[in-house]
Protein backbone atom coordinates (compact mmCIF):
# COMPACT_ATOMS: atom_id res chain seq x y z
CA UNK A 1 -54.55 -63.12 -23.98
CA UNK A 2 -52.17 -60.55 -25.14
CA UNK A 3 -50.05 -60.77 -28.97
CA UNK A 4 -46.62 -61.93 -28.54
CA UNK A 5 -45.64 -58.73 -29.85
CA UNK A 6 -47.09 -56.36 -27.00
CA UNK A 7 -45.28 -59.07 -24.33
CA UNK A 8 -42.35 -58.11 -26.36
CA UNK A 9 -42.20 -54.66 -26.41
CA UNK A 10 -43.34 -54.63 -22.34
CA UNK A 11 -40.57 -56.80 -21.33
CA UNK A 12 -37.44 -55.16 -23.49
CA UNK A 13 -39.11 -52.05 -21.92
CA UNK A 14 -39.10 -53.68 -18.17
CA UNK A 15 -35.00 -54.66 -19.21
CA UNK A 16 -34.49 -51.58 -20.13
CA UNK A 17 -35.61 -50.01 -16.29
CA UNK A 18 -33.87 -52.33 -14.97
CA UNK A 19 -31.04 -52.19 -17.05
CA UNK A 20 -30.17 -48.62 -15.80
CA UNK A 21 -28.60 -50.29 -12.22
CA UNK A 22 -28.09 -54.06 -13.13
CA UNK A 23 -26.82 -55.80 -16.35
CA UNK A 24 -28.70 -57.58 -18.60
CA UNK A 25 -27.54 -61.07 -17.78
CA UNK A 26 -27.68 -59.94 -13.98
CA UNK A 27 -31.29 -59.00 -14.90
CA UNK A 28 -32.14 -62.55 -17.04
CA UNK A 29 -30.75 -64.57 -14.84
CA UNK A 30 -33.21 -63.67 -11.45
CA UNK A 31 -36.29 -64.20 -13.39
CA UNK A 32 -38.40 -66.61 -15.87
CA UNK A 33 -38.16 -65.89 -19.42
CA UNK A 34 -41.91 -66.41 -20.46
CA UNK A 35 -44.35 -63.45 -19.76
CA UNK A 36 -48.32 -63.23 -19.68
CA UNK A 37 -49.99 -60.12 -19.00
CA UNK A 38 -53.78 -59.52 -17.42
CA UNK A 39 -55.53 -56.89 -17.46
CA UNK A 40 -58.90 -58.03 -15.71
CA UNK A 41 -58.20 -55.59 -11.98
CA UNK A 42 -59.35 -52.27 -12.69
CA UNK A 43 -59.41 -50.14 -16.21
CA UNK A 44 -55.83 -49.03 -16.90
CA UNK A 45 -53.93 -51.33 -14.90
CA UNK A 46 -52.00 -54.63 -16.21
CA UNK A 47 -50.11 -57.17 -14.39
CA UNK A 48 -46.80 -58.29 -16.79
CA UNK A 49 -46.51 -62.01 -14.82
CA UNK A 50 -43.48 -64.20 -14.99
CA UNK A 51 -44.80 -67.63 -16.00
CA UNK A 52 -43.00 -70.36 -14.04
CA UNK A 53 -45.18 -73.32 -14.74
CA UNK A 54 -47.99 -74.45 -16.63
CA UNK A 55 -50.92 -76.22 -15.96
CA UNK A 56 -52.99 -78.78 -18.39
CA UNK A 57 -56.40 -76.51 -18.62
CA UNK A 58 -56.35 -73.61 -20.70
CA UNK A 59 -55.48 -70.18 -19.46
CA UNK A 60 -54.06 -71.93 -15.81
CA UNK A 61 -50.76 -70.92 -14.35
CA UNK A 62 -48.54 -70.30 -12.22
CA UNK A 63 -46.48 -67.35 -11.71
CA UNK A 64 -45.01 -64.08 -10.42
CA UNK A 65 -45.66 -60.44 -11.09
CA UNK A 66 -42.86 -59.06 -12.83
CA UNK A 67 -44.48 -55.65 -13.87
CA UNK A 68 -47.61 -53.46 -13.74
CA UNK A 69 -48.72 -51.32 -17.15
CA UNK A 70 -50.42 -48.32 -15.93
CA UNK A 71 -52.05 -46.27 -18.36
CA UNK A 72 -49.68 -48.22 -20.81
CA UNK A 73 -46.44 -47.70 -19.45
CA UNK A 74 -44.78 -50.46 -18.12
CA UNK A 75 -42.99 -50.24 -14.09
CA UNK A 76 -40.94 -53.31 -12.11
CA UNK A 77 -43.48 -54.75 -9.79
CA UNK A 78 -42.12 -54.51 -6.09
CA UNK A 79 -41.67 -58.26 -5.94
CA UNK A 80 -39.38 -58.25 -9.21
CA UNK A 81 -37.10 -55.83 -7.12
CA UNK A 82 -36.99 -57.88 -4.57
CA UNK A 83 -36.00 -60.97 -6.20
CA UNK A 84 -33.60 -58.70 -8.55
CA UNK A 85 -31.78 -57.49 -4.80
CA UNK A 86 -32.37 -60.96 -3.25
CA UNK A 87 -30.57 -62.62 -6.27
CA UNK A 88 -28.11 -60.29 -7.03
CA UNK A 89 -26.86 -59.71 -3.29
CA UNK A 90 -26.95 -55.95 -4.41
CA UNK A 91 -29.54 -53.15 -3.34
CA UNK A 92 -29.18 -50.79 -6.01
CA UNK A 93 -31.55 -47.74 -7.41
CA UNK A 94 -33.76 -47.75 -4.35
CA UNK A 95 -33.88 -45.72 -1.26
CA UNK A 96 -34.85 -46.88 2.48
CA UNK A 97 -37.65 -45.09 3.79
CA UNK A 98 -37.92 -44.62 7.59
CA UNK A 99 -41.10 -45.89 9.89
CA UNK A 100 -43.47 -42.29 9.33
CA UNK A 101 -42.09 -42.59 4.92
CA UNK A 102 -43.54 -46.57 4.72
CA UNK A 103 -46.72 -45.39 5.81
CA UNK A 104 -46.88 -42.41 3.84
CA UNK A 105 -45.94 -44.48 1.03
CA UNK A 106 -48.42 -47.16 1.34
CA UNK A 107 -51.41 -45.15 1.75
CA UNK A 108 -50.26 -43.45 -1.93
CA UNK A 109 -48.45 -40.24 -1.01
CA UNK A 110 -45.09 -39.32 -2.43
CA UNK A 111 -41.56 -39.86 -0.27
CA UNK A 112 -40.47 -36.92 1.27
CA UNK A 113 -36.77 -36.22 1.90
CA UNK A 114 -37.28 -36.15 5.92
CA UNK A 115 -38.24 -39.78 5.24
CA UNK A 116 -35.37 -40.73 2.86
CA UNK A 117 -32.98 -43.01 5.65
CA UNK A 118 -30.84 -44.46 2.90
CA UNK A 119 -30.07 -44.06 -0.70
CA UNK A 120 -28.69 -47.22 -2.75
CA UNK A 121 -27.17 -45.35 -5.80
CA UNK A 122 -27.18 -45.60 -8.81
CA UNK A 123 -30.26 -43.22 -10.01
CA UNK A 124 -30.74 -40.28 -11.61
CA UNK A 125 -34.13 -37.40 -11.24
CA UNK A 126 -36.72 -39.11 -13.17
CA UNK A 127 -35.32 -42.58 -12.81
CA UNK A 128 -37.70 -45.70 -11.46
CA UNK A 129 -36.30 -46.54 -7.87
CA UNK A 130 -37.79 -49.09 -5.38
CA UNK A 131 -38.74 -47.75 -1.91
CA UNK A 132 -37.50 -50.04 1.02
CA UNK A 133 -39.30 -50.76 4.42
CA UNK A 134 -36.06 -51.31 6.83
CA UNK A 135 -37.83 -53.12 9.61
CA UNK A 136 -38.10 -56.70 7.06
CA UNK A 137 -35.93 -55.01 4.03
CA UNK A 138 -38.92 -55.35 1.51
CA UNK A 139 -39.93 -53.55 -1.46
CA UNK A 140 -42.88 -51.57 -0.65
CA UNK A 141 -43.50 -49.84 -3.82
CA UNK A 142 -41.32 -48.01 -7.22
CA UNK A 143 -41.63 -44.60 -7.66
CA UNK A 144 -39.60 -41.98 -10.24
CA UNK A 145 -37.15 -40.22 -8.13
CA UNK A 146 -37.40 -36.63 -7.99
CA UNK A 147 -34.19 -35.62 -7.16
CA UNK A 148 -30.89 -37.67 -7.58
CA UNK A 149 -28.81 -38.99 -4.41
CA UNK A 150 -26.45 -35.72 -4.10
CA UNK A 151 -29.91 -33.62 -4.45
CA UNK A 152 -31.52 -35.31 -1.72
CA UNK A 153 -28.77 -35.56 0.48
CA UNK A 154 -28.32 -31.63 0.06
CA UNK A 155 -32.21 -30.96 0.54
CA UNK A 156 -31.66 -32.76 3.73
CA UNK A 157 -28.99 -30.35 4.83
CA UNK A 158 -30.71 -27.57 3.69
CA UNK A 159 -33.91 -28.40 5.90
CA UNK A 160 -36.05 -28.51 3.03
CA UNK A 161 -37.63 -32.07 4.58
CA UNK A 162 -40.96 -31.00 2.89
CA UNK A 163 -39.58 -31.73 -0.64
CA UNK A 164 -40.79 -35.14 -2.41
CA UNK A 165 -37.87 -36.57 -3.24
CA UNK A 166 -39.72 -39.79 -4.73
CA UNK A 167 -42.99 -39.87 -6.87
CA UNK A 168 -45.36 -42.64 -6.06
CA UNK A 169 -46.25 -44.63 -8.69
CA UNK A 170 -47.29 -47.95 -7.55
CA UNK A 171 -47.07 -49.46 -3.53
CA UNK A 172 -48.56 -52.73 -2.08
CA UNK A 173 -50.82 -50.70 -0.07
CA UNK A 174 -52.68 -49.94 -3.36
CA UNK A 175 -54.50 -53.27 -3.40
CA UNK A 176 -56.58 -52.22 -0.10
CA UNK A 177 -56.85 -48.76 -1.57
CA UNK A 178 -57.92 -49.40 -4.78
CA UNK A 179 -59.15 -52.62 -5.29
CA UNK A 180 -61.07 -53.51 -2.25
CA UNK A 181 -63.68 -50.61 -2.82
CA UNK A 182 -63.94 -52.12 -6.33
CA UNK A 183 -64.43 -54.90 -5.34
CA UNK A 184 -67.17 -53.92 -2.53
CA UNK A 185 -69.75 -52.63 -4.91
CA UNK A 186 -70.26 -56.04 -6.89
């Protein structure tokens, strides 16, 4: 189990990526308080989860992932996004990918601006955005955007459809990816 400390510093962190589109209380008030992180999935990777109940036997709970540390920086997990949107009734910092962008995205490649549909401001270049599937309005993965809204909206003029406007960083896809070979050689 990790020092109260390190849960700490990953979750001011987590408020403070978050805290970029949404206020704080907007932030506190869509998810649990009490954090526990793992880091048993693969070397490098963490999962920051939100702890909504506990369970008698040691080490047993129940929760939701709030955030993944990768290489020991700290990124929303999809499903905090979604809860953050759900709760807030406000889509903001993210950017709706069309059908060829989702699954682009989910096999671990970068957004291109042909696939940018939407943009729900406000972001910056270099900013943490969540990347939207528009056929069920789910988080599919966060990424640093590459370019800010008036950027992208000009590359798209431009014809430059090539251009990544969204780094992948993390996308539900990278379970099946990632994890299931892992898993396959034990």
């Amino acid at each position: 189990m990790r020092d109260r400390e390190e849960i700490r510093r990953y979750k001011e962190k987590l408020l403070g990526i978050l805290s970029r589109a949404y206020k704080r209380t907007e932030i506190i008030k869509c998810i649990p308080q009490r954090f526990k992180i793992t880091c048993n999935l693969y070397p490098g990777i963490c999962i920051v989860t939100a702890i909504e109940s506990e369970i008698d036997l040691k080490y047993m709970y129940a929760g939701s992932p709030v955030g993944i540390i990768i290489n020991g920086e700290i990124y929303p997990y999809p499903g905090l996004l979604q809860e953050i949107y759900r709760c807030t009734g406000d889509t903001r910092s993210a950017v709706e990918a069309g059908s060829q962008g989702v699954k682009a995205y989910l096999y671990g490649n970068d957004l291109l601006v042909a696939s940018v549909e939407k943009i729900y401001r406000p972001f910056r270049r270099g900013d943490i955005v969540g990347v939207i599937d528009p056929s069920d309005r789910r988080v599919i993965g966060v990424g640093r955007a590459l370019l800010d809204p008036r950027e992208i909206l000009r590359a798209k003029a431009m014809g430059r459809d090539t251009e990544a406007a969204v780094e992948n960083i993390f996308d539900l896809g990278w379970f099946l990816r990632v994890l299931k070979p892992v898993a396959e050689e034990y």
